[in-house]
PDB file of N, CA and C in Angstrom:
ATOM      1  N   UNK A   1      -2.074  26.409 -79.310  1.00  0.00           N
ATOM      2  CA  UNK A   1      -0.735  26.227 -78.763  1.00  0.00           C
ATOM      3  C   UNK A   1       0.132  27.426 -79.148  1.00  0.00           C
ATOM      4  N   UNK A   2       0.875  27.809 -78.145  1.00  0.00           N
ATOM      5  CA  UNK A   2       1.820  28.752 -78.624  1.00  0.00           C
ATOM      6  C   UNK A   2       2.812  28.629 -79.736  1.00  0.00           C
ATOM      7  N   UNK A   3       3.146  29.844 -80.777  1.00  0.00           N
ATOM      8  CA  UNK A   3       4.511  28.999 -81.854  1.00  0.00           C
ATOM      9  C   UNK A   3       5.421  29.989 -81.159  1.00  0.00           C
ATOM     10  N   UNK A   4       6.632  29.216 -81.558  1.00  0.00           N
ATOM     11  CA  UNK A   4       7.834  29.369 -80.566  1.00  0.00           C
ATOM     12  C   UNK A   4       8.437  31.318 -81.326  1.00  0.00           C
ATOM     13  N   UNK A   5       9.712  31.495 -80.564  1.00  0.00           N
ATOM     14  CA  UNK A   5       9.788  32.620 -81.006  1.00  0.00           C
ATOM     15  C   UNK A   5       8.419  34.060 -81.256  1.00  0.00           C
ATOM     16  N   UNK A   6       7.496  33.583 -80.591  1.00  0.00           N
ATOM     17  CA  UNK A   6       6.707  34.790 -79.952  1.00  0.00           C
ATOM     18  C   UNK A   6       6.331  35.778 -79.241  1.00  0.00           C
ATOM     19  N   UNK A   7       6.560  35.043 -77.733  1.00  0.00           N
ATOM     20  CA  UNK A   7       6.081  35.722 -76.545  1.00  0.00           C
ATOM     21  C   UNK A   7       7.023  36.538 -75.990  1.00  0.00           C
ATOM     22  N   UNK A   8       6.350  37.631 -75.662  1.00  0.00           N
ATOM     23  CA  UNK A   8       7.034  39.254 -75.471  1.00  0.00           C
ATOM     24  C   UNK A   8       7.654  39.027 -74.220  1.00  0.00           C
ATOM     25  N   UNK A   9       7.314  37.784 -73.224  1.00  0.00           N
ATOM     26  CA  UNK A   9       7.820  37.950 -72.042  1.00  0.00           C
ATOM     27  C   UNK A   9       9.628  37.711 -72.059  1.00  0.00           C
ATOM     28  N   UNK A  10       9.530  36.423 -72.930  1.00  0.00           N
ATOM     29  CA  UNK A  10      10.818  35.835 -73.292  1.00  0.00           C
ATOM     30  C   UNK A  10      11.709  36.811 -73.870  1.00  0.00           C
ATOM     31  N   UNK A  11      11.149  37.626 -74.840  1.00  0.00           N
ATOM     32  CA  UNK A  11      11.734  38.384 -75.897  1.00  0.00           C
ATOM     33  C   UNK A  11      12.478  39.683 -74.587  1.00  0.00           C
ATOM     34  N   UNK A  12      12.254  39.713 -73.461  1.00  0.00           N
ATOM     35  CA  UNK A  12      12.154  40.650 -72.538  1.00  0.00           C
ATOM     36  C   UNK A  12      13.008  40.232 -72.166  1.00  0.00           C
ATOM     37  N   UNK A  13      13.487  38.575 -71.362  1.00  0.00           N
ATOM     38  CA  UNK A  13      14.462  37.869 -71.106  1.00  0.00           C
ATOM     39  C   UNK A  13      15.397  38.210 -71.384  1.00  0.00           C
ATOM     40  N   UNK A  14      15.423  37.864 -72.443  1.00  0.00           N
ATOM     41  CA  UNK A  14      16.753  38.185 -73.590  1.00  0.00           C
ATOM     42  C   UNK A  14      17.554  39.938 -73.491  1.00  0.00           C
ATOM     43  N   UNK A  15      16.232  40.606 -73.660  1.00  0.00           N
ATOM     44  CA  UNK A  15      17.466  42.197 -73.508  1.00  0.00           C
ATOM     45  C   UNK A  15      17.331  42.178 -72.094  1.00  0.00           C
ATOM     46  N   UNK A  16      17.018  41.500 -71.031  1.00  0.00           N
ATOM     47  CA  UNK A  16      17.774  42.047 -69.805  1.00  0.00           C
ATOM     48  C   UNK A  16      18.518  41.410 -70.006  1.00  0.00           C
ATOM     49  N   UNK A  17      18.943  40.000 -69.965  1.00  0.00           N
ATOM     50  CA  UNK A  17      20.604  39.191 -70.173  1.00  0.00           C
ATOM     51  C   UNK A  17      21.581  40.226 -70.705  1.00  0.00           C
ATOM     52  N   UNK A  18      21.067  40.505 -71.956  1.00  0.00           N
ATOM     53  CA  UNK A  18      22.193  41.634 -72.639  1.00  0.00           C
ATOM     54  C   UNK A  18      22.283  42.749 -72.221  1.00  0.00           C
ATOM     55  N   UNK A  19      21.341  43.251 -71.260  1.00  0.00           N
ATOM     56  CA  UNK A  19      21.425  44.590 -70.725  1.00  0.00           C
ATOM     57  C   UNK A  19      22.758  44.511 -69.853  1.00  0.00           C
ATOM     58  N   UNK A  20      22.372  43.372 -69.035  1.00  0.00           N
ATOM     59  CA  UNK A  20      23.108  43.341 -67.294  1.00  0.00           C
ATOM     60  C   UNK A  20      24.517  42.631 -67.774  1.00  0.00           C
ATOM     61  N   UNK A  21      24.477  42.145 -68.961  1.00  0.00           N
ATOM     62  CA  UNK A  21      25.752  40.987 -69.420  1.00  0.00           C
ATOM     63  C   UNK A  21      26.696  42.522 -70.084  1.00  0.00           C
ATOM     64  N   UNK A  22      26.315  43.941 -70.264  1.00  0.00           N
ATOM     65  CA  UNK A  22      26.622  44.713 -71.009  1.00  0.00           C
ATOM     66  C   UNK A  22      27.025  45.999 -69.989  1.00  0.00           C
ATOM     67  N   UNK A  23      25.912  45.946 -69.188  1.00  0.00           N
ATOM     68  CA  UNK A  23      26.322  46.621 -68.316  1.00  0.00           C
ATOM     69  C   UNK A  23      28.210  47.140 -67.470  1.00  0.00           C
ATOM     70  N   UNK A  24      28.748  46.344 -67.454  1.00  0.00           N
ATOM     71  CA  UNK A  24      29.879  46.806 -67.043  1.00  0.00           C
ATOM     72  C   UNK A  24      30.613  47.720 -67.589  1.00  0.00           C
ATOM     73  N   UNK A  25      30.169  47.939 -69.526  1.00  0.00           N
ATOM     74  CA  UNK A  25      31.094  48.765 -70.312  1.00  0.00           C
ATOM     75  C   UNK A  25      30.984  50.644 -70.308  1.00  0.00           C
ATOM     76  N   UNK A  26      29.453  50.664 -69.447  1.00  0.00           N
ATOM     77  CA  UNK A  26      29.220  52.074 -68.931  1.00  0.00           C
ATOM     78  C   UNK A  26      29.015  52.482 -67.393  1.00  0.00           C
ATOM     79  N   UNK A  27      29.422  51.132 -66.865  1.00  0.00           N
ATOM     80  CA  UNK A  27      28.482  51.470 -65.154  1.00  0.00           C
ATOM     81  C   UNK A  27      30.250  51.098 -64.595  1.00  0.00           C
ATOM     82  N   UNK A  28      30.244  51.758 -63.286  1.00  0.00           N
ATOM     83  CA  UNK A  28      31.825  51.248 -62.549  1.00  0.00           C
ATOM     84  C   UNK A  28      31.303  50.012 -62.450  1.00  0.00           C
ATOM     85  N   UNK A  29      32.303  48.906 -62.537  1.00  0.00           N
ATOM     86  CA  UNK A  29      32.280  47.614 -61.594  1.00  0.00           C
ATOM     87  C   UNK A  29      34.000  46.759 -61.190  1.00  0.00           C
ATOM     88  N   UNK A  30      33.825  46.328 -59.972  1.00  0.00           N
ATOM     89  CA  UNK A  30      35.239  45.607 -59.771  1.00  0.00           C
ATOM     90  C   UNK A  30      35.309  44.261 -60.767  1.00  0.00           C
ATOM     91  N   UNK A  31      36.398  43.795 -61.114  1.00  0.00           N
ATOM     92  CA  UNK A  31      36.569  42.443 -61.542  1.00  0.00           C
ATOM     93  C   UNK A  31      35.500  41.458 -61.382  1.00  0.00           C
ATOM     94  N   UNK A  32      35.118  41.042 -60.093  1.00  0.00           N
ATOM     95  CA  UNK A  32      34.289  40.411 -59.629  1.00  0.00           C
ATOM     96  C   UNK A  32      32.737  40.682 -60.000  1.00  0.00           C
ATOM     97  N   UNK A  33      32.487  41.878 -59.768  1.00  0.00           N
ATOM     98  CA  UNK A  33      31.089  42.657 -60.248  1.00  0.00           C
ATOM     99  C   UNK A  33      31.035  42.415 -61.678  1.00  0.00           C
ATOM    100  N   UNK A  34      31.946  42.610 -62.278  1.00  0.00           N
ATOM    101  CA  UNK A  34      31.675  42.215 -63.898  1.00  0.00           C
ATOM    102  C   UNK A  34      31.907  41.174 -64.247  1.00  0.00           C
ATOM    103  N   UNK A  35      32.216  40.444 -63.958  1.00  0.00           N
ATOM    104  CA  UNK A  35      31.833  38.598 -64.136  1.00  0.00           C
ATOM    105  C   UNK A  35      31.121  37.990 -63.572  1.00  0.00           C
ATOM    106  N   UNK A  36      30.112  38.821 -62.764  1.00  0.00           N
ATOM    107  CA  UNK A  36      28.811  38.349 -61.894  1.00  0.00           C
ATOM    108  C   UNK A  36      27.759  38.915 -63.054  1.00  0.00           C
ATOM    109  N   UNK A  37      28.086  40.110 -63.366  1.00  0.00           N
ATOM    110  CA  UNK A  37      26.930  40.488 -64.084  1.00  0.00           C
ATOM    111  C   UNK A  37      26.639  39.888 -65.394  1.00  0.00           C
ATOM    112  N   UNK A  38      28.549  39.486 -66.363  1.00  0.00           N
ATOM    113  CA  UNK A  38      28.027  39.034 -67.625  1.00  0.00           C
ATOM    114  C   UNK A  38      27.883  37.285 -67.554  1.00  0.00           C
ATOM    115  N   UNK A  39      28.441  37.243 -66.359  1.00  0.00           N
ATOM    116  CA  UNK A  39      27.564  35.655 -66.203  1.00  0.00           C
ATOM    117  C   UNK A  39      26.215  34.895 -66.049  1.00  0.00           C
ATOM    118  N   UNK A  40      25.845  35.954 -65.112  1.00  0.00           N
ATOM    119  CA  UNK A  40      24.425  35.876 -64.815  1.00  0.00           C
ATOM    120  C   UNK A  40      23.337  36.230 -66.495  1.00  0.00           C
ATOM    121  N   UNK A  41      23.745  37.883 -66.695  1.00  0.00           N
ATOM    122  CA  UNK A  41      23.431  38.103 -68.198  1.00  0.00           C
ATOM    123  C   UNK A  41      23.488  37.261 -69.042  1.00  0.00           C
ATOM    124  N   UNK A  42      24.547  36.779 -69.627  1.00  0.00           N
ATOM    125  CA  UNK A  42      24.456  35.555 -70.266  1.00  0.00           C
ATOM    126  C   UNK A  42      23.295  34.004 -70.262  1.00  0.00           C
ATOM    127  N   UNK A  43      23.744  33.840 -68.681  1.00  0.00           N
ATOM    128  CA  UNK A  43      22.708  32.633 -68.014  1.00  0.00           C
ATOM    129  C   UNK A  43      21.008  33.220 -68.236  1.00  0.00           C
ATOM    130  N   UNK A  44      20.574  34.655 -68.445  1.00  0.00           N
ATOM    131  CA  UNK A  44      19.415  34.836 -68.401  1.00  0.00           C
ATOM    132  C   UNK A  44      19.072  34.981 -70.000  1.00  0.00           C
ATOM    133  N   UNK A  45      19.819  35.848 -70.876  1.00  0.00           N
ATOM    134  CA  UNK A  45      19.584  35.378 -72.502  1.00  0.00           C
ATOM    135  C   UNK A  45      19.783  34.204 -72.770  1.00  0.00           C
ATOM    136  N   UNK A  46      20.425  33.344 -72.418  1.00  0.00           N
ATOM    137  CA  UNK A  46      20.414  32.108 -72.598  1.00  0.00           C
ATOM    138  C   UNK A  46      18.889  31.626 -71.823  1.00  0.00           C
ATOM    139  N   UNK A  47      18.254  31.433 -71.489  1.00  0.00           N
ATOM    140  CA  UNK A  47      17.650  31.037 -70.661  1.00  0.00           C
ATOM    141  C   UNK A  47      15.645  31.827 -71.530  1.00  0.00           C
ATOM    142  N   UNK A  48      16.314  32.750 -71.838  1.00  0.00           N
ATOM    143  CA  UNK A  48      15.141  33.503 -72.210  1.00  0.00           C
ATOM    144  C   UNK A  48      15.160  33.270 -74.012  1.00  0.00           C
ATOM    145  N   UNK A  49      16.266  32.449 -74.664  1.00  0.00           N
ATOM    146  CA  UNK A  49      16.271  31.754 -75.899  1.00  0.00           C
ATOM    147  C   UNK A  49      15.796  30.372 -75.762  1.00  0.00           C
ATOM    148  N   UNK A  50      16.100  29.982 -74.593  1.00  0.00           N
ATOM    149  CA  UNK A  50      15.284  29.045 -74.616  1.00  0.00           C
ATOM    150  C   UNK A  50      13.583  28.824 -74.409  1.00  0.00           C
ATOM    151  N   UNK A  51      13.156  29.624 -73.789  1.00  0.00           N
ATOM    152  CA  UNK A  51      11.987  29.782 -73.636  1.00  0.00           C
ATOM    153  C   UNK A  51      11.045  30.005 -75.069  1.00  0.00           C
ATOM    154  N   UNK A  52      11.891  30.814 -75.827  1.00  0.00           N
ATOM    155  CA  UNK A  52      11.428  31.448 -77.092  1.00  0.00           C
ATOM    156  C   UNK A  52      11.405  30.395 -77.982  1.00  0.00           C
ATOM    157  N   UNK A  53      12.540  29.232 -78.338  1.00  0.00           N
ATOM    158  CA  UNK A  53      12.449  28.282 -79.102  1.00  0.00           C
ATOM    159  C   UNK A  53      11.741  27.044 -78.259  1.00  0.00           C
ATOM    160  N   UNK A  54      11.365  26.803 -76.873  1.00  0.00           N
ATOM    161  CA  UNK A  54      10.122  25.606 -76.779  1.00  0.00           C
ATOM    162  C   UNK A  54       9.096  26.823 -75.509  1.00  0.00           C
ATOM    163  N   UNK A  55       8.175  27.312 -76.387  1.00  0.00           N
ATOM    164  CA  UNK A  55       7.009  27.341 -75.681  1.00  0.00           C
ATOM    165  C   UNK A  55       6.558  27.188 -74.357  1.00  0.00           C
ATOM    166  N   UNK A  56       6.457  25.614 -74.593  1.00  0.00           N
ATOM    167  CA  UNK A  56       5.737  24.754 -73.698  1.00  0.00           C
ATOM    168  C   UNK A  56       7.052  24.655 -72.525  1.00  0.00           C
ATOM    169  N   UNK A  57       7.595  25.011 -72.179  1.00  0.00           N
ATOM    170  CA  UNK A  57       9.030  24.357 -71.429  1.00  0.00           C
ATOM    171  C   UNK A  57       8.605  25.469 -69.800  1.00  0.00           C
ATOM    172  N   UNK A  58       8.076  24.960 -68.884  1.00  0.00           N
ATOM    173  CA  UNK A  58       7.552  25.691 -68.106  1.00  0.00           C
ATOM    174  C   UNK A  58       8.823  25.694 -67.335  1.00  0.00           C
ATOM    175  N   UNK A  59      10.090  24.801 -66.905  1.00  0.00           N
ATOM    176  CA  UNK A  59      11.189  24.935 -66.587  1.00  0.00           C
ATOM    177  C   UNK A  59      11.717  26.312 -66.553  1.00  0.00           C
ATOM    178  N   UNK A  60      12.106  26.832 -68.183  1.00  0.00           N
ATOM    179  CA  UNK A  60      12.538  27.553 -68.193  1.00  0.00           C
ATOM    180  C   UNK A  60      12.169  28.877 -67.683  1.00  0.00           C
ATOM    181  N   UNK A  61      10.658  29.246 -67.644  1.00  0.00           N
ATOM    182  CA  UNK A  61      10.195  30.356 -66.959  1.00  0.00           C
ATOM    183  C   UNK A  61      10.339  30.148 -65.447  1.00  0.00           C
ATOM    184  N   UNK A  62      10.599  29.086 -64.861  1.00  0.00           N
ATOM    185  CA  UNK A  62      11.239  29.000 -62.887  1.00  0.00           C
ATOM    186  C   UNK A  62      12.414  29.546 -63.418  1.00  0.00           C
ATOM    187  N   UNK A  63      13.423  29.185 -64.557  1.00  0.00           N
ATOM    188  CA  UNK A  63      14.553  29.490 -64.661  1.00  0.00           C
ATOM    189  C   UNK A  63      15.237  30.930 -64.593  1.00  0.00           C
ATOM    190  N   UNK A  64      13.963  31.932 -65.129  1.00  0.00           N
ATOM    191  CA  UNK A  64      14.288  33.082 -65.456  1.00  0.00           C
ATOM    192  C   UNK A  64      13.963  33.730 -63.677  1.00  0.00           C
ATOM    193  N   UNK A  65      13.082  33.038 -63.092  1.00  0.00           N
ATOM    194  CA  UNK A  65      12.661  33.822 -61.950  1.00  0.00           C
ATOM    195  C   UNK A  65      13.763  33.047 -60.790  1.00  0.00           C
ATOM    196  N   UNK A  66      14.569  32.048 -61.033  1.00  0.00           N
ATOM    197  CA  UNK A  66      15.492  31.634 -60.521  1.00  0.00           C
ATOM    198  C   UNK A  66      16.792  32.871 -60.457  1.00  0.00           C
ATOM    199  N   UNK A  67      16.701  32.771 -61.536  1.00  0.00           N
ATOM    200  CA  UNK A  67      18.043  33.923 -62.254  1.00  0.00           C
ATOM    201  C   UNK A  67      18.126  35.129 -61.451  1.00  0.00           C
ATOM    202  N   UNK A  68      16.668  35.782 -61.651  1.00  0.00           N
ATOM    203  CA  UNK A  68      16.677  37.145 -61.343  1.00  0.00           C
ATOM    204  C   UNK A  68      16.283  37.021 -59.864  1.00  0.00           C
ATOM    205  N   UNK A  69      16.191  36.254 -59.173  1.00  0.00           N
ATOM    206  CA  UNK A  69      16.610  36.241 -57.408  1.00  0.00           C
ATOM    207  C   UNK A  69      17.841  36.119 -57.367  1.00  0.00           C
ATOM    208  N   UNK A  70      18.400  35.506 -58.238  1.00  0.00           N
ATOM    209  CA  UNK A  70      19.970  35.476 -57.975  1.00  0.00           C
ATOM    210  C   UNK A  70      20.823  37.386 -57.978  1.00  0.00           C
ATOM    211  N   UNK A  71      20.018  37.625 -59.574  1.00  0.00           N
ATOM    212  CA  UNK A  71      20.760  38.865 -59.961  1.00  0.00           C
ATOM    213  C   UNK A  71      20.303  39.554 -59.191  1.00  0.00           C
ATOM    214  N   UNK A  72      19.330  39.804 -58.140  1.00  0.00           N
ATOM    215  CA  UNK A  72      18.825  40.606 -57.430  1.00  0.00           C
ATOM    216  C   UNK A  72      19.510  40.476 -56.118  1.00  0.00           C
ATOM    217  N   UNK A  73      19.806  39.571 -55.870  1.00  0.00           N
ATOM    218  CA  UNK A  73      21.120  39.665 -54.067  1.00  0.00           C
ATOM    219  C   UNK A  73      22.367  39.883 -54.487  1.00  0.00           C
ATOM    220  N   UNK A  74      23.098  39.061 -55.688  1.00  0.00           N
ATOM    221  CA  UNK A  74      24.134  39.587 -56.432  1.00  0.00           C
ATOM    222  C   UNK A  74      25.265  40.878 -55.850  1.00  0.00           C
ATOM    223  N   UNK A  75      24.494  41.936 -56.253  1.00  0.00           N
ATOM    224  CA  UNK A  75      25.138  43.139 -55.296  1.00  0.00           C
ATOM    225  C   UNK A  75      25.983  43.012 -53.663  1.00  0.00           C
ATOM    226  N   UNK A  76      24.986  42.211 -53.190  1.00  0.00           N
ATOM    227  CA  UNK A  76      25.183  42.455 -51.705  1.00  0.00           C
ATOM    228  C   UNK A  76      26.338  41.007 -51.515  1.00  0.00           C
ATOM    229  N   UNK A  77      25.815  39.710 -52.348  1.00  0.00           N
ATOM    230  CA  UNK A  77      26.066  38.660 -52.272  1.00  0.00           C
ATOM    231  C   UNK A  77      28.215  38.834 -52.970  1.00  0.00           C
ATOM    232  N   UNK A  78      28.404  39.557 -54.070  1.00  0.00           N
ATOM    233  CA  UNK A  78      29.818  39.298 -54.491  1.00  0.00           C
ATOM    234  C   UNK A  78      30.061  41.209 -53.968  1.00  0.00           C
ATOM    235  N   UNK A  79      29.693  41.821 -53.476  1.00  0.00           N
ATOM    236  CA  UNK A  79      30.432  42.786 -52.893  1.00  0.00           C
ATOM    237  C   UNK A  79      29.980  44.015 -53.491  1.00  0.00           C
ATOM    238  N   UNK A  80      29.063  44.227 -54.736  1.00  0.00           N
ATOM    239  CA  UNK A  80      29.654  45.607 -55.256  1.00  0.00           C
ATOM    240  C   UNK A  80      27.815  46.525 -55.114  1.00  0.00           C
ATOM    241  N   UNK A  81      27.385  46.789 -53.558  1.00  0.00           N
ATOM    242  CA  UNK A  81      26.202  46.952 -53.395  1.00  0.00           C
ATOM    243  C   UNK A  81      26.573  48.203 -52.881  1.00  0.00           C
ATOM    244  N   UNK A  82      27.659  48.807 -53.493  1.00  0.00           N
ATOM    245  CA  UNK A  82      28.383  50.358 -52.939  1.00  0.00           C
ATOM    246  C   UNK A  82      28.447  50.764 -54.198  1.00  0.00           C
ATOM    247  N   UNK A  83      28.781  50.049 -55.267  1.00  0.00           N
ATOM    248  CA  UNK A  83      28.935  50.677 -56.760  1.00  0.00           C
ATOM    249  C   UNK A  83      27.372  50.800 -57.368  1.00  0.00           C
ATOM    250  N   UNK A  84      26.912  52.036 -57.355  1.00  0.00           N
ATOM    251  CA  UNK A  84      25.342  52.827 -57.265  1.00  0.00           C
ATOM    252  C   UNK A  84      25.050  52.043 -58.905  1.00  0.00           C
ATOM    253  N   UNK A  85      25.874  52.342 -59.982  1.00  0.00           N
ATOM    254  CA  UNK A  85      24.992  52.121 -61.162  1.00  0.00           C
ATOM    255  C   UNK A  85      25.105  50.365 -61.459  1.00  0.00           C
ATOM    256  N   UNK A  86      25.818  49.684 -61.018  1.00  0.00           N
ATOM    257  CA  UNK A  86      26.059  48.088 -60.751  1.00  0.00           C
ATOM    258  C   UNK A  86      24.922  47.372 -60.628  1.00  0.00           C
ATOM    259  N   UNK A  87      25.000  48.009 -59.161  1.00  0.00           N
ATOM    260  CA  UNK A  87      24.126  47.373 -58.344  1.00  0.00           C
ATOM    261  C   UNK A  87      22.740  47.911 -58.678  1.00  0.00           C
ATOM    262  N   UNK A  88      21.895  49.167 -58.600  1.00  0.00           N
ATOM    263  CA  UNK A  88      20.854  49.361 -59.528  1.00  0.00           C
ATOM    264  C   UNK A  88      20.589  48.749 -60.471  1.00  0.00           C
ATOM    265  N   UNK A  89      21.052  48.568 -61.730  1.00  0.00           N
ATOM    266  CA  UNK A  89      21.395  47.882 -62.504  1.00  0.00           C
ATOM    267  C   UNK A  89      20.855  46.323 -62.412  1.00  0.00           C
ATOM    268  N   UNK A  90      21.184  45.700 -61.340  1.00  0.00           N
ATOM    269  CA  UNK A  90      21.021  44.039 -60.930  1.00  0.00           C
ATOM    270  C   UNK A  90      20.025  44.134 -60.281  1.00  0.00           C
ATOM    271  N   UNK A  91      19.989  44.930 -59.556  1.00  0.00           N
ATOM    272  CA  UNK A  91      18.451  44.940 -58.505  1.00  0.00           C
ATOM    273  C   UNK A  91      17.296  45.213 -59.555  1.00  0.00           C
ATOM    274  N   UNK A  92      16.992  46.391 -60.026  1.00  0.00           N
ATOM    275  CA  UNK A  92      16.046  45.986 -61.420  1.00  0.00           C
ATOM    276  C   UNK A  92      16.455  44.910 -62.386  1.00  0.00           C
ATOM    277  N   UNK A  93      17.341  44.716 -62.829  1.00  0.00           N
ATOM    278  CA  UNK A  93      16.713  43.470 -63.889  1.00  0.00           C
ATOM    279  C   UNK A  93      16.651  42.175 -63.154  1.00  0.00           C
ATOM    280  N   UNK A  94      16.990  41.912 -62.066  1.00  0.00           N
ATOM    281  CA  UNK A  94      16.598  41.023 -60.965  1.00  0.00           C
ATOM    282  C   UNK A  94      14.877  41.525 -61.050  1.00  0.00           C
ATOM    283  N   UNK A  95      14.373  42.230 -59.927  1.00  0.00           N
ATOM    284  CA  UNK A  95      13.023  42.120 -60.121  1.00  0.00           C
ATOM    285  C   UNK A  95      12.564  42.183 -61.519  1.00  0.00           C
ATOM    286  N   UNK A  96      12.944  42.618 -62.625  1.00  0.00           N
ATOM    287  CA  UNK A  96      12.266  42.191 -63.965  1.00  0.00           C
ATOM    288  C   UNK A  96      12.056  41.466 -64.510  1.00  0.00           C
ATOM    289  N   UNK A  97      13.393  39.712 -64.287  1.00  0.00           N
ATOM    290  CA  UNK A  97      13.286  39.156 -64.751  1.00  0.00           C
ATOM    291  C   UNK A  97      12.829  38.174 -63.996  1.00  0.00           C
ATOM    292  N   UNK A  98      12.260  38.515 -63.100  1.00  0.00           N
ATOM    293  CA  UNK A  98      11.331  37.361 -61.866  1.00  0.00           C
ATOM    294  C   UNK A  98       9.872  37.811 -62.400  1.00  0.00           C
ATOM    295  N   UNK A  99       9.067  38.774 -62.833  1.00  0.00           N
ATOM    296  CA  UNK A  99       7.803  39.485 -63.176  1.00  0.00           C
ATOM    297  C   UNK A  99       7.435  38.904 -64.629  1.00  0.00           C
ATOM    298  N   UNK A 100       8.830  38.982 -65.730  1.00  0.00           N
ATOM    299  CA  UNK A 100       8.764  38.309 -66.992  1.00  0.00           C
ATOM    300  C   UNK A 100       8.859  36.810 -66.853  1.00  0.00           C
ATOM    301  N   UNK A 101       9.155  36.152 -65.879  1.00  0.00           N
ATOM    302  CA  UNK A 101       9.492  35.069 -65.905  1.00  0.00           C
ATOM    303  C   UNK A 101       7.767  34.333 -65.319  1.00  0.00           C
ATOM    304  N   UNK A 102       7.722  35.196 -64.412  1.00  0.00           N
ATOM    305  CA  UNK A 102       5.795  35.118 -63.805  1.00  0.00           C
ATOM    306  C   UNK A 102       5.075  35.101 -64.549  1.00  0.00           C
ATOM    307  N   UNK A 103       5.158  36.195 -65.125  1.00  0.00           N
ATOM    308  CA  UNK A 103       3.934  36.998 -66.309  1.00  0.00           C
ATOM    309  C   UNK A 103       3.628  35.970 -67.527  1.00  0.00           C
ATOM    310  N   UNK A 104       5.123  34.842 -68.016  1.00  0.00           N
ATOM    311  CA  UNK A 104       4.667  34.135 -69.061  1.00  0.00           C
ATOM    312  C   UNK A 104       4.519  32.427 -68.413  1.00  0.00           C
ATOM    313  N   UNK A 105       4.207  32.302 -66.932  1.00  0.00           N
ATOM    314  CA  UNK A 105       4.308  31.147 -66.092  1.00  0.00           C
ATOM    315  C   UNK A 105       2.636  30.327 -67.271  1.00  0.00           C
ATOM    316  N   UNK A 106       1.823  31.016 -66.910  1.00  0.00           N
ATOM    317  CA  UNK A 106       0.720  30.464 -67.303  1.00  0.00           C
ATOM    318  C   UNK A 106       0.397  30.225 -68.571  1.00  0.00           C
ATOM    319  N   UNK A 107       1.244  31.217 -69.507  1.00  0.00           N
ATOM    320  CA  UNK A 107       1.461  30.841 -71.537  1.00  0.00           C
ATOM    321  C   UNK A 107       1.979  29.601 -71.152  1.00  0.00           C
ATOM    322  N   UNK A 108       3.471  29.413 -70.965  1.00  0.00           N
ATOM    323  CA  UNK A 108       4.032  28.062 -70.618  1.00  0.00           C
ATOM    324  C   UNK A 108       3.302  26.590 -69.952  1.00  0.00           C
ATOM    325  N   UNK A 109       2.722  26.940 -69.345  1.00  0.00           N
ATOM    326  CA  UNK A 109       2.188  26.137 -68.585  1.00  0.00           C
ATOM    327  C   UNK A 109       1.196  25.852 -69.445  1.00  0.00           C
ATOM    328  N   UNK A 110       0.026  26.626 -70.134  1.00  0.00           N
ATOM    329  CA  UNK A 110      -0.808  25.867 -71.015  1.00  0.00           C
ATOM    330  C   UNK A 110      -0.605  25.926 -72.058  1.00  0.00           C
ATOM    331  N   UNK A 111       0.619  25.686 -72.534  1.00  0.00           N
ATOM    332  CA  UNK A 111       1.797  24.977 -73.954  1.00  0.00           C
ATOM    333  C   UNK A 111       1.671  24.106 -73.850  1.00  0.00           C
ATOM    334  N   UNK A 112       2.343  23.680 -72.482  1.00  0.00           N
ATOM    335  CA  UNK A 112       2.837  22.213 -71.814  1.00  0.00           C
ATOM    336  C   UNK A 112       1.653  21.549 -72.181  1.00  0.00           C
ATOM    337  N   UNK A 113       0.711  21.825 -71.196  1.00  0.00           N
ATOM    338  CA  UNK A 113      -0.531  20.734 -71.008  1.00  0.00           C
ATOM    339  C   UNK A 113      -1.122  20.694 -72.682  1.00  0.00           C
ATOM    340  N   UNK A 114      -1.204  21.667 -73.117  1.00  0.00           N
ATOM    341  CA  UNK A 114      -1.026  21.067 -75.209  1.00  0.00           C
ATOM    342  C   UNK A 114      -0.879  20.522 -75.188  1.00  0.00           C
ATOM    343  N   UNK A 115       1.116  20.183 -75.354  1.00  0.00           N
ATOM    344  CA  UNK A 115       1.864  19.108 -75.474  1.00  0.00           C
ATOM    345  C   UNK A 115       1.316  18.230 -74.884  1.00  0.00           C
ATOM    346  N   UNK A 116       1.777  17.928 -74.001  1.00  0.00           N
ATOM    347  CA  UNK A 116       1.449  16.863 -73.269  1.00  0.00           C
ATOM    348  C   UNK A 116      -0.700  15.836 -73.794  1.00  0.00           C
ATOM    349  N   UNK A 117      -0.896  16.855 -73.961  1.00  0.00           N
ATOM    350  CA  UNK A 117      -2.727  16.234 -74.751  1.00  0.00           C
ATOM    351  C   UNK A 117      -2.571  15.748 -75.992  1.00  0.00           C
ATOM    352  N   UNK A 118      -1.369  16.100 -76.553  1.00  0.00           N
ATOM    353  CA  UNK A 118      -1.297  15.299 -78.156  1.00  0.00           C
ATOM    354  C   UNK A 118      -0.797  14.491 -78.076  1.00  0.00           C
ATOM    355  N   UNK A 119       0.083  13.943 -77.281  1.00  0.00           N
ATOM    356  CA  UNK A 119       0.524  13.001 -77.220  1.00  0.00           C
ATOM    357  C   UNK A 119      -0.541  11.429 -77.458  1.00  0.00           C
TER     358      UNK A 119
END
C-alpha cells in the first residue's frame, strides 16, 4: 500500500498550485486574471495535499485533472488569452496538472482497492 506524503505526482500538484496561485506577482494580469489564477492555484495545492495525505483517494487525482482542464481554458474562458505570460502560464500548468493527475490515476487506484481488501 502506498504511505501517504510520498508520491512525486502529488508532490508536483502542489508546486503547480503555488506556481499559477504565484504567478501574478511576475507575469501582467488584469484583476480578474489574478483571481482566476490564485484561485484555481490554491484549489490545485489544495487538492494535491490532499492526495499526499490519503493515498488511496482516487477522487482526488479526477480532481487534479478536473482542475487543470479548467486552468487550461481559463485564459480564453475569464479574458486574459492576450496577456502572453498569464496565459502560458495556465495553459502549461493546465496540461501538467491533467498528466500528474493521470500519471498517479493507477498508484491511487491500487491504494484504494488495498483499502478497500482490508476491510
Amino acid at each position: 500500500m502506498a504511505k501517504a506524503w510520498t508520491r512525486w505526482q502529488d508532490w508536483a500538484a502542489v508546486v503547480l498550485g503555488v506556481l499559477l496561485m504565484l504567478t501574478p506577482t511576475w507575469s501582467e494580469t488584469t484583476s480578474r486574471a489574478m483571481w482566476t489564477m490564485v484561485v484555481f492555484g490554491a484549489l490545485l495545492g489544495l487538492a494535491g495535499l490532499w492526495s499526499l495525505a490519503m493515498p488511496g483517494s482516487v477522487a482526488s487525482e479526477w480532481t487534479h485533472m478536473v482542475l487543470g482542464a479548467l486552468v487550461f481554458i481559463a485564459p480564453w474562458a475569464m479574458g486574459y488569452a492576450d496577456m502572453t505570460g498569464a496565459a502560458w502560464t495556465s495553459w502549461v500548468v493546465g496540461v501538467l496538472a491533467i498528466a500528474v493527475g493521470a500519471a498517479a490515476l493507477p498508484a491511487a487506484s491500487s491504494a484504494h482497492q488495498g483499502l478497500a481488501g482490508s476491510h
